[in-house]
Structure formats: structure tokens, C-alpha cells
N, C-alpha and C. Protein backbone atom coordinates (compact mmCIF):
# COMPACT_ATOMS: atom_id res chain seq x y z
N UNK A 1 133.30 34.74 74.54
CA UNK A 1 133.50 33.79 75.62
C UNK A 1 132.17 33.53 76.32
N UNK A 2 132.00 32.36 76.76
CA UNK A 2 130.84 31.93 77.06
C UNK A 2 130.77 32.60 78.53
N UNK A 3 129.67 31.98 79.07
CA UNK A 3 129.58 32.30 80.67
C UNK A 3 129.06 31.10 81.81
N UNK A 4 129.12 31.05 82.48
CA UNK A 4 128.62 29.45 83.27
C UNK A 4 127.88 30.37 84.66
N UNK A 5 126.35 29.95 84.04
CA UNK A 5 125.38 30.89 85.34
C UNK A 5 125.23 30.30 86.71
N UNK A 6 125.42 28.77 86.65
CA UNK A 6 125.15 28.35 87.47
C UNK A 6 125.80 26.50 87.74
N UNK A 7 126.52 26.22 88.52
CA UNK A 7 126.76 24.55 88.68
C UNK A 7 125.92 24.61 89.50
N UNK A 8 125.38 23.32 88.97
CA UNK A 8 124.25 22.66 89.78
C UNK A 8 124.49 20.81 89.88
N UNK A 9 124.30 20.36 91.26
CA UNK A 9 124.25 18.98 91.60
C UNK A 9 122.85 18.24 91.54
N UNK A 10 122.23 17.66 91.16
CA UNK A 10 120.87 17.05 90.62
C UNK A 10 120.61 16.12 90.01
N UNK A 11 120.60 15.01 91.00
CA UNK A 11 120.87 13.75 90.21
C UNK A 11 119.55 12.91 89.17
N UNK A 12 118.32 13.79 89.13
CA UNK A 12 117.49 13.80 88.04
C UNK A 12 117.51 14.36 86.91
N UNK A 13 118.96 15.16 86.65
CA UNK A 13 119.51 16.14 86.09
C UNK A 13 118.30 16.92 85.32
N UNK A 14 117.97 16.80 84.32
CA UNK A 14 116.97 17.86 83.70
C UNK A 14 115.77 17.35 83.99
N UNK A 15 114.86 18.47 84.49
CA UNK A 15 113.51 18.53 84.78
C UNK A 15 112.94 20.10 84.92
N UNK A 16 111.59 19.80 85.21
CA UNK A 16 110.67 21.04 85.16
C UNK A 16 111.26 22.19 85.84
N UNK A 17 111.91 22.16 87.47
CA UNK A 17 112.96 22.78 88.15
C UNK A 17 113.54 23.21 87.74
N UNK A 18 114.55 22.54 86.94
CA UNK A 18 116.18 23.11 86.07
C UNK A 18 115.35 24.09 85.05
N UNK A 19 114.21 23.59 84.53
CA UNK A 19 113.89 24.30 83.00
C UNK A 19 113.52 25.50 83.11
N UNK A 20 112.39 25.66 84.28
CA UNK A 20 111.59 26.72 84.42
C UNK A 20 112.18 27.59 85.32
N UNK A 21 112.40 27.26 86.59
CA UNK A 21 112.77 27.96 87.89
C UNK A 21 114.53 28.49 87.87
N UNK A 22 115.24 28.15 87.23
CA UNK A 22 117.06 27.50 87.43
C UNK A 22 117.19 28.40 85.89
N UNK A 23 116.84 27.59 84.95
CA UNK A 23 117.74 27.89 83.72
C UNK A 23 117.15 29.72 83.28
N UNK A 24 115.91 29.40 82.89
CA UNK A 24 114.63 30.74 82.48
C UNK A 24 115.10 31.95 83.50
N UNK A 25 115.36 31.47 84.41
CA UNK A 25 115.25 32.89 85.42
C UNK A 25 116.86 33.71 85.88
N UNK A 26 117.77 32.77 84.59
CA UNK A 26 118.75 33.18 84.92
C UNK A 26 120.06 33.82 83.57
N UNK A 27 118.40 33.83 82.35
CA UNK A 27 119.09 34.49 81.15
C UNK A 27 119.84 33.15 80.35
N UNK A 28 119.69 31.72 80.72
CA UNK A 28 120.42 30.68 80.28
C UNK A 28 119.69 30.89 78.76
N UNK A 29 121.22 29.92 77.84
CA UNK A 29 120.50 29.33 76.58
C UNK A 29 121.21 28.66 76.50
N UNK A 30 122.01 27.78 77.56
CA UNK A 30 122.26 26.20 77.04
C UNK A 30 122.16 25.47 78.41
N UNK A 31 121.99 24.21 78.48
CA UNK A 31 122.20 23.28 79.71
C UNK A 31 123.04 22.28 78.91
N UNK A 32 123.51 22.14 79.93
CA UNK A 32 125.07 21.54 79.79
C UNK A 32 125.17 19.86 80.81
N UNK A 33 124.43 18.80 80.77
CA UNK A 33 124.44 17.82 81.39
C UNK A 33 125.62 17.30 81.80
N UNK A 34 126.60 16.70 82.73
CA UNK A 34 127.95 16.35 83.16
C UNK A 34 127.67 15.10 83.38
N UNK A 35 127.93 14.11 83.19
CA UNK A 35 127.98 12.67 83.45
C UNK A 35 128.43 11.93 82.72
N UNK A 36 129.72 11.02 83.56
CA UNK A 36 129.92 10.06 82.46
C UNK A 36 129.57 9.09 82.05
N UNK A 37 128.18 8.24 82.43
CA UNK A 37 127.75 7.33 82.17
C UNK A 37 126.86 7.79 80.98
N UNK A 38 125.77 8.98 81.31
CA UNK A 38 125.20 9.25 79.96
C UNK A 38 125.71 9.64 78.83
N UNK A 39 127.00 10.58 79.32
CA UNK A 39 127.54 10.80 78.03
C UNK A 39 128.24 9.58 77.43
N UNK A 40 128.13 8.07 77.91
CA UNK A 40 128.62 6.98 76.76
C UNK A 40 127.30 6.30 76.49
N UNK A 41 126.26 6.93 76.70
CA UNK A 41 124.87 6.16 76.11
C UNK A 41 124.44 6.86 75.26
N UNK A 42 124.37 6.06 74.24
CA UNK A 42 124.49 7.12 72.75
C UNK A 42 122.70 7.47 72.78
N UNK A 43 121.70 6.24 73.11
CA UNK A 43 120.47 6.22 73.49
C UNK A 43 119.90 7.93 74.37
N UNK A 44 120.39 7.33 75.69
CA UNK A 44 120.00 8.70 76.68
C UNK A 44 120.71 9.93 76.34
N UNK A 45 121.57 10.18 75.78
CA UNK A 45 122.34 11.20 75.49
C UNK A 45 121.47 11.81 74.10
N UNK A 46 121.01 11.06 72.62
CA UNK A 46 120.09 11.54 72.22
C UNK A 46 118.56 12.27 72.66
N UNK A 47 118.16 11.23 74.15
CA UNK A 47 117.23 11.71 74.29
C UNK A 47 117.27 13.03 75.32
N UNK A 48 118.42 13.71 75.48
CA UNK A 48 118.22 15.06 76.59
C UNK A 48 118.97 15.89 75.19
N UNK A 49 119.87 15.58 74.45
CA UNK A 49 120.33 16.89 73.53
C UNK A 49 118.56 16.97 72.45
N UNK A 50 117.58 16.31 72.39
CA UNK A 50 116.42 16.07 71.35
C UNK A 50 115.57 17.25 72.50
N UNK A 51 115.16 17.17 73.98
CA UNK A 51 114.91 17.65 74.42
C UNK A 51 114.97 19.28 74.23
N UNK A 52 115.89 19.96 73.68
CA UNK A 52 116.25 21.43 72.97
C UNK A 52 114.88 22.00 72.14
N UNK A 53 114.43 20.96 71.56
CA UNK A 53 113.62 21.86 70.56
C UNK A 53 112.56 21.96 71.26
N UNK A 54 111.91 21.19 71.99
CA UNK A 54 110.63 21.79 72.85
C UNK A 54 110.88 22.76 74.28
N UNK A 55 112.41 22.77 74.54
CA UNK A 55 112.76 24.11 75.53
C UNK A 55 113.29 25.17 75.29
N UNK A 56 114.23 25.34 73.94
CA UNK A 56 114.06 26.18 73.54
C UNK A 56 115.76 26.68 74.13
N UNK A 57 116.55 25.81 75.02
CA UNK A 57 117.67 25.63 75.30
C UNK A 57 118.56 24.55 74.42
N UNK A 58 119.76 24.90 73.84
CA UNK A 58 120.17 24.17 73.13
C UNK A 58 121.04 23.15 74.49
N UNK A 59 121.26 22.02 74.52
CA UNK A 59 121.24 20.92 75.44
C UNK A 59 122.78 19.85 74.74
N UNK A 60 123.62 19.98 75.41
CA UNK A 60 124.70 19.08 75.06
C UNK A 60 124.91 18.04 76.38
N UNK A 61 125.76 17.17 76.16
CA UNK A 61 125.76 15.95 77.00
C UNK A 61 127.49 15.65 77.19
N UNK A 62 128.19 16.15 78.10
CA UNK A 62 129.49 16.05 78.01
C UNK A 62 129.75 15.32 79.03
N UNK A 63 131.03 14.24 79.19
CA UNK A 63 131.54 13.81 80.29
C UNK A 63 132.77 14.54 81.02
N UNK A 64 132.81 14.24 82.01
CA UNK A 64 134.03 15.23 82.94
C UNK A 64 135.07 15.55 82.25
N UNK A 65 135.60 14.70 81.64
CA UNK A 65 136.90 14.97 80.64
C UNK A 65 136.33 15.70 79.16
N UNK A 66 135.41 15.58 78.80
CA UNK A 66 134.98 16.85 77.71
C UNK A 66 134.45 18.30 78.12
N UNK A 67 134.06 17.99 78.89
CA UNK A 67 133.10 19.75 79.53
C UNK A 67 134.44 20.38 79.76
N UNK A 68 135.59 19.89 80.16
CA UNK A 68 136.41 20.92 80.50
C UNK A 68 137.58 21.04 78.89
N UNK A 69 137.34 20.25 78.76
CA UNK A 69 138.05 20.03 76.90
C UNK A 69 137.03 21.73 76.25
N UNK A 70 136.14 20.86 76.63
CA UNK A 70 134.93 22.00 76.04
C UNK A 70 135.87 23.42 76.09
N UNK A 71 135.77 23.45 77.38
CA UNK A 71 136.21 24.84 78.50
C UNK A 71 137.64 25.15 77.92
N UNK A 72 138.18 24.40 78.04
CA UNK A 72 139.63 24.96 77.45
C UNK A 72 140.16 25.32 75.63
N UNK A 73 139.01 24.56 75.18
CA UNK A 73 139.23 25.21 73.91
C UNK A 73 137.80 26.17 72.76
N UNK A 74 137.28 26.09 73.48
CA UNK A 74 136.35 27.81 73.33
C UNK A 74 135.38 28.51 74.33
N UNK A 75 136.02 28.02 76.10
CA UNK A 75 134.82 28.96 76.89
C UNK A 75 133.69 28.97 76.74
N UNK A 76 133.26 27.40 76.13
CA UNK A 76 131.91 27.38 76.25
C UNK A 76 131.35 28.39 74.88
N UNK A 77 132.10 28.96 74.52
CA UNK A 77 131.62 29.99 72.99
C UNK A 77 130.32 31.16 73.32
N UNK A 78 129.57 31.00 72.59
CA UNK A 78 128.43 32.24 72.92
C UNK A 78 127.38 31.92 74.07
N UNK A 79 127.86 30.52 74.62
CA UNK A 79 126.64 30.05 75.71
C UNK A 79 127.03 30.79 77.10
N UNK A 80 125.55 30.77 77.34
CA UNK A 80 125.45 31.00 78.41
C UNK A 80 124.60 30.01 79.28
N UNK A 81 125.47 29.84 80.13
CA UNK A 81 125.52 27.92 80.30
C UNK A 81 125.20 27.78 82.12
N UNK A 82 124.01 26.44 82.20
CA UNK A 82 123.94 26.20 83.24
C UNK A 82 124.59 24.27 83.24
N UNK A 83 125.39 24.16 84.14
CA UNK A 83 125.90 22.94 84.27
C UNK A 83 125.54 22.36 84.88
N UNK A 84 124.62 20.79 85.15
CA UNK A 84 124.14 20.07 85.71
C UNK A 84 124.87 18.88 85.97
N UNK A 85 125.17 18.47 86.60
CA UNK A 85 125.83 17.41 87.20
C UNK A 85 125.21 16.39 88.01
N UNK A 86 125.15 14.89 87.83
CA UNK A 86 124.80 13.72 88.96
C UNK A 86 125.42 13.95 90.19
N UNK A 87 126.51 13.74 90.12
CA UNK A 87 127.36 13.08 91.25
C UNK A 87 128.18 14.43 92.00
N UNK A 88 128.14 14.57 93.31
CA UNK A 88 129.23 15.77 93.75
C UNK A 88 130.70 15.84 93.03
N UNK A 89 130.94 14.12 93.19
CA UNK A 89 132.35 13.85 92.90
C UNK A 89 132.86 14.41 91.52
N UNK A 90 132.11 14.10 90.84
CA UNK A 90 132.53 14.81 89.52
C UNK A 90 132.33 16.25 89.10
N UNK A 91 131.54 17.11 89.98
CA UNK A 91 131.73 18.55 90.29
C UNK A 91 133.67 18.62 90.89
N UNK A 92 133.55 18.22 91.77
CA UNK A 92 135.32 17.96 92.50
C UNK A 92 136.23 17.94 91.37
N UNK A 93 136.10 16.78 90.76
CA UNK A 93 136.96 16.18 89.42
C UNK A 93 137.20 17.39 88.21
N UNK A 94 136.21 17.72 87.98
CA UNK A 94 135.87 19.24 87.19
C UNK A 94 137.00 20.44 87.17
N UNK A 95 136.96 20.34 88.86
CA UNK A 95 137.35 21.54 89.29
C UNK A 95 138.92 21.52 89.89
N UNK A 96 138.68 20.22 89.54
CA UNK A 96 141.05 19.82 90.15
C UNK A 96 141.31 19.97 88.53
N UNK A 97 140.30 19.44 87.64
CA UNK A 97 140.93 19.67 86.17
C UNK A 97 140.73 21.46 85.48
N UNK A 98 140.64 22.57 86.21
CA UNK A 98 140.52 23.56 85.68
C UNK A 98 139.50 24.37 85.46
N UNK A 99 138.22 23.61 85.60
CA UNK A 99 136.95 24.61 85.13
C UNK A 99 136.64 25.35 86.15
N UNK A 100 136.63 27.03 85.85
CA UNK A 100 136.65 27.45 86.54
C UNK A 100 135.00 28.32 87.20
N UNK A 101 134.39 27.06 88.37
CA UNK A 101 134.04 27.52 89.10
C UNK A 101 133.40 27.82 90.19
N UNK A 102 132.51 29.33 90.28
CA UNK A 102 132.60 29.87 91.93
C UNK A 102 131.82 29.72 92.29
N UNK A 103 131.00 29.19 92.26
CA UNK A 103 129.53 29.15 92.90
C UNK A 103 129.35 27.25 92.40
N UNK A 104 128.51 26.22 94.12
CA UNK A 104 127.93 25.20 93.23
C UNK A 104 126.65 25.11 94.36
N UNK A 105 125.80 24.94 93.71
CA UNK A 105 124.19 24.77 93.85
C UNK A 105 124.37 23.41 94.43
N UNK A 106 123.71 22.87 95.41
CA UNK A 106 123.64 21.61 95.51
C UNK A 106 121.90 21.29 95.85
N UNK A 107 121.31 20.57 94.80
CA UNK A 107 119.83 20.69 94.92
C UNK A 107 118.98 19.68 94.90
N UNK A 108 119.29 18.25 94.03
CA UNK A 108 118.62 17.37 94.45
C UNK A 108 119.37 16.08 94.59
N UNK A 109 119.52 15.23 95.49
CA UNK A 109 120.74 14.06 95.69
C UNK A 109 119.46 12.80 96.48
N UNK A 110 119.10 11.95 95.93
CA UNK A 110 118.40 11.41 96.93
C UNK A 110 119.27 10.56 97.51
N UNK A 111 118.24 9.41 98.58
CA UNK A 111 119.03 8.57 99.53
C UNK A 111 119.27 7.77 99.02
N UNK A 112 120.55 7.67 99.61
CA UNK A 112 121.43 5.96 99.25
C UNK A 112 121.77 5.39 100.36
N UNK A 113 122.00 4.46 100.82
CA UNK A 113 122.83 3.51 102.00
C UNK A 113 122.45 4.54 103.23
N UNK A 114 123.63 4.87 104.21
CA UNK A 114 124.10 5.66 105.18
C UNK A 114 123.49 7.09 104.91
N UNK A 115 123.19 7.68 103.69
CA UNK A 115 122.90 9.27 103.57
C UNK A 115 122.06 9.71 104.52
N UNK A 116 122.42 11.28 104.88
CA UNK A 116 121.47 11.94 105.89
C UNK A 116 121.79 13.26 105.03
N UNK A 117 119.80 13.48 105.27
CA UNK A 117 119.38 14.56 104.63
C UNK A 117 120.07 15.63 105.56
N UNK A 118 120.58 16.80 104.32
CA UNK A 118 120.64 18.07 104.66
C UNK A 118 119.76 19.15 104.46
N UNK A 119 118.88 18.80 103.57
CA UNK A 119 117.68 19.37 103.45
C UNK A 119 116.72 18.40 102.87
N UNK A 120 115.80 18.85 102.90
CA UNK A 120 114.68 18.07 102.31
C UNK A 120 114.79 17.09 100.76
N UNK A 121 115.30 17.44 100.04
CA UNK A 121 115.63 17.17 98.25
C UNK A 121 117.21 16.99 98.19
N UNK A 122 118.22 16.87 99.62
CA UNK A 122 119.44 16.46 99.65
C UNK A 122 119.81 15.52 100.80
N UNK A 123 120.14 14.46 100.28
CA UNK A 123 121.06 13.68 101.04
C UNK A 123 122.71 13.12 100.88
N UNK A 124 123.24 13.09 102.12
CA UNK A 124 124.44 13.18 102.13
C UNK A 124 125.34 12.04 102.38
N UNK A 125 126.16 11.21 101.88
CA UNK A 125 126.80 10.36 102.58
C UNK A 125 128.10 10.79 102.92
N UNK A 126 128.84 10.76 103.68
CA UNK A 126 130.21 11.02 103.81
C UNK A 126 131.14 11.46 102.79
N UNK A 127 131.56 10.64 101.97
CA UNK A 127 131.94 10.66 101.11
C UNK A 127 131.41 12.03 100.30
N UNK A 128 130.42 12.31 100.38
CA UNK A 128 129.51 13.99 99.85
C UNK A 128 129.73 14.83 100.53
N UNK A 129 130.25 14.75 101.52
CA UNK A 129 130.48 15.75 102.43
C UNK A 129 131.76 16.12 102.88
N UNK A 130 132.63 15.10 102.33
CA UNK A 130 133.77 15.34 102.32
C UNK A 130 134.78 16.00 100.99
N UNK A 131 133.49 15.83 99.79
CA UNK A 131 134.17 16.58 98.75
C UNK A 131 133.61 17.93 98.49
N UNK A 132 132.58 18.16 99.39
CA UNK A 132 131.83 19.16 99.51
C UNK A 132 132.89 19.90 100.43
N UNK A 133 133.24 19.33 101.16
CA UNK A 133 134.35 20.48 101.99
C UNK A 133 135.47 20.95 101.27
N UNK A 134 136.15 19.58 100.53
CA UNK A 134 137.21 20.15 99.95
C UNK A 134 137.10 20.76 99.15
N UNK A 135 135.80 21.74 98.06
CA UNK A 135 135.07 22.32 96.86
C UNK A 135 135.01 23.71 97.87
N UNK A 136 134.57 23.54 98.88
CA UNK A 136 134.87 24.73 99.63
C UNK A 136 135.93 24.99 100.24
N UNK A 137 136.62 24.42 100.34
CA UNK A 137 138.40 25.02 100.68
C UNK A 137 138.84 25.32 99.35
N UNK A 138 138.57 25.44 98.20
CA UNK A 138 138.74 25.66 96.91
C UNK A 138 138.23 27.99 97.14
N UNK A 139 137.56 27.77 97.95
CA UNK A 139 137.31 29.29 98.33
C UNK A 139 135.78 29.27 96.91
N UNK A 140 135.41 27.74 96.92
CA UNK A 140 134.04 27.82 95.94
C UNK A 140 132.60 28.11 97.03
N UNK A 141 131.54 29.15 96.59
CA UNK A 141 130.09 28.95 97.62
C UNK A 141 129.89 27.23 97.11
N UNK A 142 129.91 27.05 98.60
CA UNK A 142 128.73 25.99 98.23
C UNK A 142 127.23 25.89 98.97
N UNK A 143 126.03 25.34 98.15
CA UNK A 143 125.06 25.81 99.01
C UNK A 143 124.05 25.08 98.49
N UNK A 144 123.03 24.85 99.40
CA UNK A 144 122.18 24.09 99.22
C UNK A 144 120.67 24.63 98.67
N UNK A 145 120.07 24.43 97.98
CA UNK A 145 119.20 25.41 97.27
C UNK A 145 117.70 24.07 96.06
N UNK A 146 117.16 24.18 96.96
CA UNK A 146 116.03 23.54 95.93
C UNK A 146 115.72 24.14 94.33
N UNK A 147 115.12 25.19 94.85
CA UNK A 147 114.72 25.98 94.04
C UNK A 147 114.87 27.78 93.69
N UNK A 148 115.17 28.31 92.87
CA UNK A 148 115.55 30.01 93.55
C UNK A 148 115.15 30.51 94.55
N UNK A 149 113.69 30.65 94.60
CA UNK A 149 112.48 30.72 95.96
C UNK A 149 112.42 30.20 97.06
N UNK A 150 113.37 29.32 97.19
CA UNK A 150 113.58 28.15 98.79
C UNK A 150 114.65 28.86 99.15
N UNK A 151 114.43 28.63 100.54
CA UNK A 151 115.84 28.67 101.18
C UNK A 151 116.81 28.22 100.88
N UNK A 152 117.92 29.26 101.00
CA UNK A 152 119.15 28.84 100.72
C UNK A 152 120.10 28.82 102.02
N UNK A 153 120.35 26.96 101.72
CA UNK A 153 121.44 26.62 103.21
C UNK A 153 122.85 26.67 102.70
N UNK A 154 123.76 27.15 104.19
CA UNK A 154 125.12 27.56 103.65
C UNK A 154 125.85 26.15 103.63
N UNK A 155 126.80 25.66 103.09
CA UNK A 155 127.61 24.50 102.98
C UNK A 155 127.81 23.98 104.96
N UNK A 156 127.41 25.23 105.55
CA UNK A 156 128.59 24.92 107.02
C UNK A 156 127.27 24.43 108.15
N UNK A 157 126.05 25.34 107.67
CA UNK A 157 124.65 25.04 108.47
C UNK A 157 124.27 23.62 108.01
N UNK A 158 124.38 23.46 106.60
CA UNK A 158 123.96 22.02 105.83
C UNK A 158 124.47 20.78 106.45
N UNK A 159 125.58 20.94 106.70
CA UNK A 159 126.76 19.99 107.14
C UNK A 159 126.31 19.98 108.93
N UNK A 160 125.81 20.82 109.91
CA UNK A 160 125.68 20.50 110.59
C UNK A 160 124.58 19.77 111.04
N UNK A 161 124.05 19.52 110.19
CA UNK A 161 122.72 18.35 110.39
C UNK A 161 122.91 17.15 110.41
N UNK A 162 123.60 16.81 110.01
CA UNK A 162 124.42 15.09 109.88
C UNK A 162 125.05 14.51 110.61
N UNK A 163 124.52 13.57 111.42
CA UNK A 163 125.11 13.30 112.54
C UNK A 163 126.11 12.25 112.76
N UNK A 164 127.48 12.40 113.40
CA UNK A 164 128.80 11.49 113.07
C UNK A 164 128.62 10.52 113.42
């Protein structure tokens, strides 16, 4: 049975961060991209599973409704798996469909419209903060985290920066 080291929110999804600091320092050997737009671009979806051979992480590209397909019919197998995700919402979606889990990283989201930063490399719109609550009434950490080495903000300090 596989293992899932880490959900992570990062809407640049793989980079130097995830590779070096995130995946390396946490015994990973797969990254696991979540999105459903890339996973129907047969283009970008070649170019992050091609990415494997120069990291040395084997790299799949699943959408919300496969990662947990994934999950329910072999646990992810011998990986030991970090899950990257765009969007909060589809962390949420994930997790009403079964995957089970306890911990979510929330690390890089930039600005859109209305968003207010909760930290420096996160911004929030409502709508993020409202599925961020309900992920934590799930009894999931949620937490805000650049990098291992940065501070780590709690879902409840994060949230109080944003002003109604």
C-alpha cells in the first residue's frame, strides 16, 4: 500500500520548491499532479509525466475523479506520494469523494480579483476560505507553509488576516 506524504495546494504545481525542498526531504518517489484541466491536455500532461527522468520522481497527471479511482483500486501501490493540487476546491472534492487525507499544505495560490494574502506566496478569496474551513471541520491540519524552513501558519491565524 502506498503512502501520501504530503497534499499540497500550488498553483505552479511542480517546481524547484516541490522538487528539492517538499518532495527530497520527505523520502517521496512519486508526485502526483491533481488537475483537471491538465489532466485533459494530452500536450502539458506529457510534458510534467517526461519531467521524471531528469528528477528522478516518477510523475503521473490525474484528474479529481482518477487520483481517487487511483486510491480506491491500489493505494497508490508502492508510491510514496506527494499530491499537488491547483485549486483548494478540488483538494475539497477529493476529500467528499474518499481520499483519505490528514494533513493539507497550502503553499502557493497567487492573486486573483478580491484575494487577500494570508501569507506572502498565498492568497485568498472567499470562496478559499470557505472550503478551507470546511477541509478543517473534516478534523484535516490545514496550514500554510511556503517551504519546510518557513513558517508554518495555522489555518485559524491565516484566516485572521483577511479582512471581511
Amino acid at each position: 500500500m502506498g503512502k501520501i506524504n504530503l497534499v499540497r495546494v500550488d498553483d505552479r504545481l511542480i517546481h524547484g520548491q516541490v522538487m528539492t525542498k517538499w518532495s527530497k526531504g520527505l523520502g517521496t518517489n512519486a508526485l502526483y499532479v491533481i488537475d483537471n484541466e491538465t489532466a485533459s491536455d494530452e500536450f502539458m500532461k506529457d510534458i510534467y509525466i517526461n519531467t521524471n527522468s531528469s528528477s528522478g520522481l516518477k510523475i503521473q497527471v490525474y484528474s479529481n475523479q482518477e487520483v481517487v479511482e487511483k486510491w480506491n483500486s491500489d493505494q497508490f501501490g508502492n508510491d510514496t506520494v506527494v499530491l499537488l493540487f491547483k485549486h483548494i476546491a478540488s483538494v475539497k472534492e477529493v476529500i467528499e469523494s474518499g481520499l483519505p487525507v490528514t494533513r493539507l499544505n497550502v503553499g502557493g495560490v497567487s492573486k486573483k480579483g478580491n484575494a487577500q494574502f494570508v501569507i506572502p506566496t498565498v492568497a485568498l478569496t472567499n470562496t478559499d476560505a470557505e472550503n478551507l474551513k470546511a477541509i478543517d471541520a473534516k478534523g484535516i491540519e490545514v496550514f500554510f507553509q511556503t517551504v519546510p524552513d518557513s513558517k508554518k501558519v495555522s489555518l485559524i491565524d491565516g484566516l485572521k488576516t483577511i479582512k471581511k
